[in-house]
PDB file of N, CA and C in Angstrom:
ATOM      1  N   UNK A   1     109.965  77.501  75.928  1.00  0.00           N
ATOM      2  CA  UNK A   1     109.846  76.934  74.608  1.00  0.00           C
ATOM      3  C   UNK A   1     110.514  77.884  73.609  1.00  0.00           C
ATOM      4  N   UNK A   2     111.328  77.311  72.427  1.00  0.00           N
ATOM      5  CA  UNK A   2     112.043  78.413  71.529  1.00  0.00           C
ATOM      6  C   UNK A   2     110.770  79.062  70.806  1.00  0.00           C
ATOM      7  N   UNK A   3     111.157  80.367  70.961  1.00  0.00           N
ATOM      8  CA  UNK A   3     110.486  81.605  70.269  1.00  0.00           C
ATOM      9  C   UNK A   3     109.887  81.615  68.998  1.00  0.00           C
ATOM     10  N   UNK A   4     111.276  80.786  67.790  1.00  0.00           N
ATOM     11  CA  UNK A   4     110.861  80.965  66.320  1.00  0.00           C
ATOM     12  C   UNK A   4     110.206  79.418  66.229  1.00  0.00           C
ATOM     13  N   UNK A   5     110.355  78.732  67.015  1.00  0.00           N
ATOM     14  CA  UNK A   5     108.984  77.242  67.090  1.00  0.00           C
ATOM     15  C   UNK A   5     107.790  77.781  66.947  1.00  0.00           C
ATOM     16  N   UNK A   6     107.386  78.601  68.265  1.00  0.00           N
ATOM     17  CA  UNK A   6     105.865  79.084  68.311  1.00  0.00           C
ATOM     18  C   UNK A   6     105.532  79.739  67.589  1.00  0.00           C
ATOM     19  N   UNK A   7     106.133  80.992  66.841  1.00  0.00           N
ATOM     20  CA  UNK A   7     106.433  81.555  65.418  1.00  0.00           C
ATOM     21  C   UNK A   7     105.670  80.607  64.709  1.00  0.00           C
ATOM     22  N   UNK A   8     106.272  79.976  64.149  1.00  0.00           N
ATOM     23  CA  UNK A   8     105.952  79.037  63.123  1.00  0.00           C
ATOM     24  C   UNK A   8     104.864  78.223  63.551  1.00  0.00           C
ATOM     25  N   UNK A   9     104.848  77.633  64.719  1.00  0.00           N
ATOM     26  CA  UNK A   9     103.561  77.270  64.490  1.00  0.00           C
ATOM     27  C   UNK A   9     102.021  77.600  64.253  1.00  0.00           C
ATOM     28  N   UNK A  10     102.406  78.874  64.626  1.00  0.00           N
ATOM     29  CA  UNK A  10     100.920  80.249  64.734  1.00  0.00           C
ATOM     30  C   UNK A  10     100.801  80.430  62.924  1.00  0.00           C
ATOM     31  N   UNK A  11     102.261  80.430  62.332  1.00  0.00           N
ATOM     32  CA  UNK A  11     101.875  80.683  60.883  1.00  0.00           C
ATOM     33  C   UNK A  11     101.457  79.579  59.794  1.00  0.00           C
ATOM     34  N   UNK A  12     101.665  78.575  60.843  1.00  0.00           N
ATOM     35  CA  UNK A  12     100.966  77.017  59.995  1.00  0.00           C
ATOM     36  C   UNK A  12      99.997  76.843  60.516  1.00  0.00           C
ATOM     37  N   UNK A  13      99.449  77.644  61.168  1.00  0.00           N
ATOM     38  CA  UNK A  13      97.919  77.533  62.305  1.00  0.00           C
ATOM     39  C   UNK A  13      97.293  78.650  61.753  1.00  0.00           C
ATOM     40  N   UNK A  14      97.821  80.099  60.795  1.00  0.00           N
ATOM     41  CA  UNK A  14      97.050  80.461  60.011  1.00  0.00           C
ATOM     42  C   UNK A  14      96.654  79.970  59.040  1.00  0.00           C
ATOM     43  N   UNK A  15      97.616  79.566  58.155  1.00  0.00           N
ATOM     44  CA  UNK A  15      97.839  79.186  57.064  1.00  0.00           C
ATOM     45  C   UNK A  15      96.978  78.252  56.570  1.00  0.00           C
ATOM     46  N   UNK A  16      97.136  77.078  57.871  1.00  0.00           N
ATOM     47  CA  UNK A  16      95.782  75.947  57.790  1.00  0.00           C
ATOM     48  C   UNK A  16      94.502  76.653  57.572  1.00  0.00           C
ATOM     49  N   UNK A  17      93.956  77.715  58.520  1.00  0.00           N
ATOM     50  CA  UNK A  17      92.744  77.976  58.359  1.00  0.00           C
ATOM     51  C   UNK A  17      92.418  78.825  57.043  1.00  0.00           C
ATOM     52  N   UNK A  18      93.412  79.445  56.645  1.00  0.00           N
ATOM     53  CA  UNK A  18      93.377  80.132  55.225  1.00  0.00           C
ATOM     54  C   UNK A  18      92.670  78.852  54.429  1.00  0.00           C
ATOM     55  N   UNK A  19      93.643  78.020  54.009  1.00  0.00           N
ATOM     56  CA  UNK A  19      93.390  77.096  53.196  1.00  0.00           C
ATOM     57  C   UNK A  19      92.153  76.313  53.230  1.00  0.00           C
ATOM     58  N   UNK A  20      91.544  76.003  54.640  1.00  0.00           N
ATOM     59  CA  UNK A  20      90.123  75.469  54.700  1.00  0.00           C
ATOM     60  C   UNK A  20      89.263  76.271  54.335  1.00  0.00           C
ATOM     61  N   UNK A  21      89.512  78.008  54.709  1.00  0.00           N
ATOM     62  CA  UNK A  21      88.382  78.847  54.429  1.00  0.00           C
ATOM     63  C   UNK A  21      88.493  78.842  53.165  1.00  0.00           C
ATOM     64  N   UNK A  22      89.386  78.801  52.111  1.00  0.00           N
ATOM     65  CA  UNK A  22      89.712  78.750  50.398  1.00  0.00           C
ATOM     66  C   UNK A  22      88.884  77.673  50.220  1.00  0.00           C
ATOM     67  N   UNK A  23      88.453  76.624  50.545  1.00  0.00           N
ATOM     68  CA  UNK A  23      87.685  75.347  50.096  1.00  0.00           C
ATOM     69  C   UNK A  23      86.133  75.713  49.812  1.00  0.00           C
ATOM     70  N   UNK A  24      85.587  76.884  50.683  1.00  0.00           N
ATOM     71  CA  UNK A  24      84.307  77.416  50.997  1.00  0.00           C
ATOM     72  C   UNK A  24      84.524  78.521  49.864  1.00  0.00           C
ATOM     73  N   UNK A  25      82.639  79.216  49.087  1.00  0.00           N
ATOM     74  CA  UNK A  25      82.667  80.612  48.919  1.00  0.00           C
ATOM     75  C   UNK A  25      82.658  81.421  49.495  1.00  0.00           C
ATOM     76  N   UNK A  26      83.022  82.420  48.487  1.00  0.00           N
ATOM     77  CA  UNK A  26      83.031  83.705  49.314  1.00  0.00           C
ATOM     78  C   UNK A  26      82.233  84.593  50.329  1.00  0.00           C
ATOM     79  N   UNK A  27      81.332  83.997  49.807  1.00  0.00           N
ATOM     80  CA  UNK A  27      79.571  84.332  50.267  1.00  0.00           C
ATOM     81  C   UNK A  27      79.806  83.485  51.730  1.00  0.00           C
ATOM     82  N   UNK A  28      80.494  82.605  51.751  1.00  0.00           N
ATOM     83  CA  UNK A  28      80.367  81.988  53.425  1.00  0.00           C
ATOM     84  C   UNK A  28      81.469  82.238  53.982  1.00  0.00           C
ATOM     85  N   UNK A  29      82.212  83.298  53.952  1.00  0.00           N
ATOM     86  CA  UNK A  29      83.476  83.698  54.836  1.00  0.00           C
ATOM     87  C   UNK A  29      82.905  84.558  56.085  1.00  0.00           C
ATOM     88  N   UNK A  30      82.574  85.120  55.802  1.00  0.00           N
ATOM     89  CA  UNK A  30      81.818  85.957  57.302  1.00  0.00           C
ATOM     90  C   UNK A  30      81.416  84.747  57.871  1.00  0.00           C
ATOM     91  N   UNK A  31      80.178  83.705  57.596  1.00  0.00           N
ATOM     92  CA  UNK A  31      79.996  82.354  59.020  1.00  0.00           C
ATOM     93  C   UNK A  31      81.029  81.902  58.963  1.00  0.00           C
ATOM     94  N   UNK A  32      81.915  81.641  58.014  1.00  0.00           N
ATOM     95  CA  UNK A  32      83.336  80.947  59.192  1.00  0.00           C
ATOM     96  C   UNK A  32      83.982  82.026  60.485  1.00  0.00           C
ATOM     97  N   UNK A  33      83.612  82.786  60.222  1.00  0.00           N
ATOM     98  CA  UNK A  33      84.356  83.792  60.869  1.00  0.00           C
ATOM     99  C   UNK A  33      83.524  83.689  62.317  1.00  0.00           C
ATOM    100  N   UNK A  34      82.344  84.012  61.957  1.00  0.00           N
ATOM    101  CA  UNK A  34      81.532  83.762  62.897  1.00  0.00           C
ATOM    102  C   UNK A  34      81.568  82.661  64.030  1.00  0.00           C
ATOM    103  N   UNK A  35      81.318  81.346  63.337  1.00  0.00           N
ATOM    104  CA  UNK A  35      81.609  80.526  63.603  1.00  0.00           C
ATOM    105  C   UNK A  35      83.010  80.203  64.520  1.00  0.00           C
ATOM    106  N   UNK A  36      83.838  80.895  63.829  1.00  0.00           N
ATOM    107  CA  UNK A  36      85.351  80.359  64.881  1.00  0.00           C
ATOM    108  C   UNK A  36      85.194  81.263  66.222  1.00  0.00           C
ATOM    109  N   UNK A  37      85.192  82.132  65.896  1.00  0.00           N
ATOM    110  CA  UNK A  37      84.661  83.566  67.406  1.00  0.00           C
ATOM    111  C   UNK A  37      83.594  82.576  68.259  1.00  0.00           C
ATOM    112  N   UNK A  38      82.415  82.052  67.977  1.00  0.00           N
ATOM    113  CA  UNK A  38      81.728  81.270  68.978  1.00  0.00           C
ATOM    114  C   UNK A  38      82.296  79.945  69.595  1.00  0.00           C
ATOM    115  N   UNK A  39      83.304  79.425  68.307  1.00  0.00           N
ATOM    116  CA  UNK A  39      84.007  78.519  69.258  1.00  0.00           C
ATOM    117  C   UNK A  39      85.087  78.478  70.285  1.00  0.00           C
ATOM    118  N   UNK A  40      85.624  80.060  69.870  1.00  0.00           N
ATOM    119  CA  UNK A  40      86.775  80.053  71.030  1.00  0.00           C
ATOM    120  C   UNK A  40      85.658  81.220  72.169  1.00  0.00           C
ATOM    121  N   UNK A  41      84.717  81.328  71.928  1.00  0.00           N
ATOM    122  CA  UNK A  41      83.998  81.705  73.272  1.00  0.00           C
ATOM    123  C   UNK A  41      83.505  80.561  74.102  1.00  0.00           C
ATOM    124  N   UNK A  42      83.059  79.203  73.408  1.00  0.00           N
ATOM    125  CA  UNK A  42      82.369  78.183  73.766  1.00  0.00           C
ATOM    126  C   UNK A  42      83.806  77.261  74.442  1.00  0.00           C
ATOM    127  N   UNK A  43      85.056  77.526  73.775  1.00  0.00           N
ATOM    128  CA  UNK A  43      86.099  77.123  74.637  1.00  0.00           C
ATOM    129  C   UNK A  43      86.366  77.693  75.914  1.00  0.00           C
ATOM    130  N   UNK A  44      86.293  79.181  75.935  1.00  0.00           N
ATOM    131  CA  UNK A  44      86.477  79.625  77.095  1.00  0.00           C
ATOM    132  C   UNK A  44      85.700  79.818  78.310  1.00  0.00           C
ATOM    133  N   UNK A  45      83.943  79.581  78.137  1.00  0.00           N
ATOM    134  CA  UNK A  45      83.548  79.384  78.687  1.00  0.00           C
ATOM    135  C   UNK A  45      83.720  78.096  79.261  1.00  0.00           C
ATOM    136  N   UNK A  46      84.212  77.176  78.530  1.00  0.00           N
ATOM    137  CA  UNK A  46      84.052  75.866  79.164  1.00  0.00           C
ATOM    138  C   UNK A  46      85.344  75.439  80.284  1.00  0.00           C
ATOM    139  N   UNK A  47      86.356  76.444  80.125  1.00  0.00           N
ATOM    140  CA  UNK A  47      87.384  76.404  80.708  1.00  0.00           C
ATOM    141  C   UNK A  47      87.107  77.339  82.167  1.00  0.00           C
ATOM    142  N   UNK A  48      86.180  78.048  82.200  1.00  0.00           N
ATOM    143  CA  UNK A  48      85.986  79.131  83.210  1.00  0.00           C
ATOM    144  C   UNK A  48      84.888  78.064  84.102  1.00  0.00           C
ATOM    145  N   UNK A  49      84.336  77.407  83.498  1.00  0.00           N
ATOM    146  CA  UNK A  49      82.885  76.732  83.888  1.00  0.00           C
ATOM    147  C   UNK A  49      84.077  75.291  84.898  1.00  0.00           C
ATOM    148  N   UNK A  50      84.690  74.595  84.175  1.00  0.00           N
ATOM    149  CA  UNK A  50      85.334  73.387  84.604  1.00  0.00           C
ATOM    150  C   UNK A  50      85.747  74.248  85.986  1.00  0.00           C
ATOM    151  N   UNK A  51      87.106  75.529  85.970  1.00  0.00           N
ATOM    152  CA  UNK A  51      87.976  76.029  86.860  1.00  0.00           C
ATOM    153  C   UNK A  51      86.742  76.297  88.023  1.00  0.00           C
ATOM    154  N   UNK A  52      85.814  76.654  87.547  1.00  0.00           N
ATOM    155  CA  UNK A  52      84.882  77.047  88.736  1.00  0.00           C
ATOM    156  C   UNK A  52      84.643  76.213  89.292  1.00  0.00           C
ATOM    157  N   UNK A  53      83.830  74.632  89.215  1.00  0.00           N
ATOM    158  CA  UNK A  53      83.599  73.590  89.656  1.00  0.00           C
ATOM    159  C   UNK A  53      84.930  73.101  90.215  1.00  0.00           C
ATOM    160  N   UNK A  54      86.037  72.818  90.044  1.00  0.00           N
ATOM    161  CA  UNK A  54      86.812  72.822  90.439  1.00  0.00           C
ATOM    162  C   UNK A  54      87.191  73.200  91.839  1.00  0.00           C
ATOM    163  N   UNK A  55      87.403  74.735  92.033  1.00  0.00           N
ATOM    164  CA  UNK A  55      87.465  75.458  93.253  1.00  0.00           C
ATOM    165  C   UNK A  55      86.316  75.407  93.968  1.00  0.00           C
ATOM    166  N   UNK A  56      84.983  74.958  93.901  1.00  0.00           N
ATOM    167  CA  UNK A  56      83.915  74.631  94.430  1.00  0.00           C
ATOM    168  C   UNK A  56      84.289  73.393  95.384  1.00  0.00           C
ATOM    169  N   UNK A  57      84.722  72.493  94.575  1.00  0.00           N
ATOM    170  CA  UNK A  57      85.214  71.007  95.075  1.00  0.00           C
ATOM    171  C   UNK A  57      86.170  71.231  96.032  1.00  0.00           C
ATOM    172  N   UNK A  58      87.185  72.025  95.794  1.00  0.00           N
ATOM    173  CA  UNK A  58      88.446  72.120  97.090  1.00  0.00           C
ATOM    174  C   UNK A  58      87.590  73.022  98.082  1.00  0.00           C
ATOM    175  N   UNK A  59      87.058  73.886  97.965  1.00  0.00           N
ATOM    176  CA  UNK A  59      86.143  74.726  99.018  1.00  0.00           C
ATOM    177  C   UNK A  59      85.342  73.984  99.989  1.00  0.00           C
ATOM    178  N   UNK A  60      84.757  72.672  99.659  1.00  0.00           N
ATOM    179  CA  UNK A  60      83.564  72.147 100.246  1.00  0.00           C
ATOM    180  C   UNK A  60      84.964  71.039 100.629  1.00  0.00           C
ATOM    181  N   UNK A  61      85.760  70.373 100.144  1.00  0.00           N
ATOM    182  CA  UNK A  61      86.392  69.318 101.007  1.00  0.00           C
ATOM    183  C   UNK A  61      87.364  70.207 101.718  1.00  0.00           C
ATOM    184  N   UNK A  62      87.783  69.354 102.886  1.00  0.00           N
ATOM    185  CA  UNK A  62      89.048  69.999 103.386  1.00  0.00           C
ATOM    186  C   UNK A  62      89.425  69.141 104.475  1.00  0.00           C
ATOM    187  N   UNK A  63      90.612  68.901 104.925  1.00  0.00           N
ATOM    188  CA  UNK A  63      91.325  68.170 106.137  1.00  0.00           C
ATOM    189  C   UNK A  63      91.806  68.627 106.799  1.00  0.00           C
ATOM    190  N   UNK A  64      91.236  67.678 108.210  1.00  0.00           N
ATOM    191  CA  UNK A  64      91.246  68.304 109.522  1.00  0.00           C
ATOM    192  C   UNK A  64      91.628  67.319 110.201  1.00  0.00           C
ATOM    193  N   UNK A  65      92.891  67.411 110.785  1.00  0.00           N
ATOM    194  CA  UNK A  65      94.119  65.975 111.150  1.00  0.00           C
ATOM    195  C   UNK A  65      94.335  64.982 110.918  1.00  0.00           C
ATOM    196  N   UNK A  66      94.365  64.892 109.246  1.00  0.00           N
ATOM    197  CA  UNK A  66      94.482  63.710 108.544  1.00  0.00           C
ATOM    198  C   UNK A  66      93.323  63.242 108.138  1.00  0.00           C
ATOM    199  N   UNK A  67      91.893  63.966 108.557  1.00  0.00           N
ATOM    200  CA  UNK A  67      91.004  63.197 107.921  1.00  0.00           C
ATOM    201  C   UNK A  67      90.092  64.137 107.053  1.00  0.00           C
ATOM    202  N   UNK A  68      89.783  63.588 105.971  1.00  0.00           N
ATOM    203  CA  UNK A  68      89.157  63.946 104.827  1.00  0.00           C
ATOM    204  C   UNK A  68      87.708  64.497 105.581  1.00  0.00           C
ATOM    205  N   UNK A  69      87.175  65.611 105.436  1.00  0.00           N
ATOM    206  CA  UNK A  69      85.695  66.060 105.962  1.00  0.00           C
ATOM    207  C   UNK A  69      84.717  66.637 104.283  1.00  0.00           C
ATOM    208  N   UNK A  70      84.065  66.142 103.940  1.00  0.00           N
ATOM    209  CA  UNK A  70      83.195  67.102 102.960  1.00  0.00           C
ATOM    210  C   UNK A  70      83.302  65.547 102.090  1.00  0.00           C
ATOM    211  N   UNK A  71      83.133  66.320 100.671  1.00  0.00           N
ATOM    212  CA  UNK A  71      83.329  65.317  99.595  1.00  0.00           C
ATOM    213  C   UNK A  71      84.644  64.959  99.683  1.00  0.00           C
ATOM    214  N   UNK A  72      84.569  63.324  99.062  1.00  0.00           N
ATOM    215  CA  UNK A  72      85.819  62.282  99.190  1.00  0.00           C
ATOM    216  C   UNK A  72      85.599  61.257  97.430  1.00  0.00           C
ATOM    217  N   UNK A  73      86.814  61.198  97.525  1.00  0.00           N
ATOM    218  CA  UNK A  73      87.280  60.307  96.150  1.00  0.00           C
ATOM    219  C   UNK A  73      87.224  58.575  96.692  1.00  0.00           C
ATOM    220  N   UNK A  74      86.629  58.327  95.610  1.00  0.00           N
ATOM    221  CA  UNK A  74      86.655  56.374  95.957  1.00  0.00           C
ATOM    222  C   UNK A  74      86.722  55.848  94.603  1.00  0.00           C
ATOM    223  N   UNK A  75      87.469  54.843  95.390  1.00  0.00           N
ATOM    224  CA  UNK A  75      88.282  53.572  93.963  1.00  0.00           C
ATOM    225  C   UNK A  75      87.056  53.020  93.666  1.00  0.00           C
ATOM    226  N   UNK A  76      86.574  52.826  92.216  1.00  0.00           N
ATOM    227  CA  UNK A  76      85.434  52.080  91.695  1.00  0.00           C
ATOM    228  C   UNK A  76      85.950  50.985  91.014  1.00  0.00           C
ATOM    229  N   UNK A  77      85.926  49.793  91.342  1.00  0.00           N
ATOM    230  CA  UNK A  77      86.528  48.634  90.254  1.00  0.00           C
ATOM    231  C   UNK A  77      85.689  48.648  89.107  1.00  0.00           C
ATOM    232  N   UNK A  78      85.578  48.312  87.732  1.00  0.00           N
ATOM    233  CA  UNK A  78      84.985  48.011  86.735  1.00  0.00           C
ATOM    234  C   UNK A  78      85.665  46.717  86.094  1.00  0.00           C
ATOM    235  N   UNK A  79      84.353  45.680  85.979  1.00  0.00           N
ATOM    236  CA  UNK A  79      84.837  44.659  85.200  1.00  0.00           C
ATOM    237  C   UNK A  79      84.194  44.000  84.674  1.00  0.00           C
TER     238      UNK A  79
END
């Protein structure tokens, strides 16, 4: 991806949050702050939590001459 794209987008991705935190007082800049730190922890946990379940799922299935042994995927019609 070009270099001065991502550039720029990180500085319109500050910039945005500048401007929302300007909408709030001053007195509530520390909980935004707060606040954003728990959400990119609550993102990353949730990304560590999914990847784990994940590799759980390929661990417990596995194939053994063409045939599916463990957990298996099935077509559900809805209508």
């Amino acid at each position: 991806m070009n270099k001065e794209f991502i550039k720029k987008m990180r500085q319109a991705n500050q910039l945005q949050r500048e401007a929302i935190a300007s909408l709030f007082p001053d007195v509530m800049q520390d909980h935004l702050q707060v606040i954003r730190s728990e959400m990119k922890a609550m993102a990353g946990d949730l990304v560590k939590e999914t990847a784990k379940k994940g590799m759980e799922y390929y661990q417990e299935t596995s194939v053994v001459n063409g045939e599916t042994k463990g957990k298996s995927v099935n077509k559900v019609n809805i209508q």
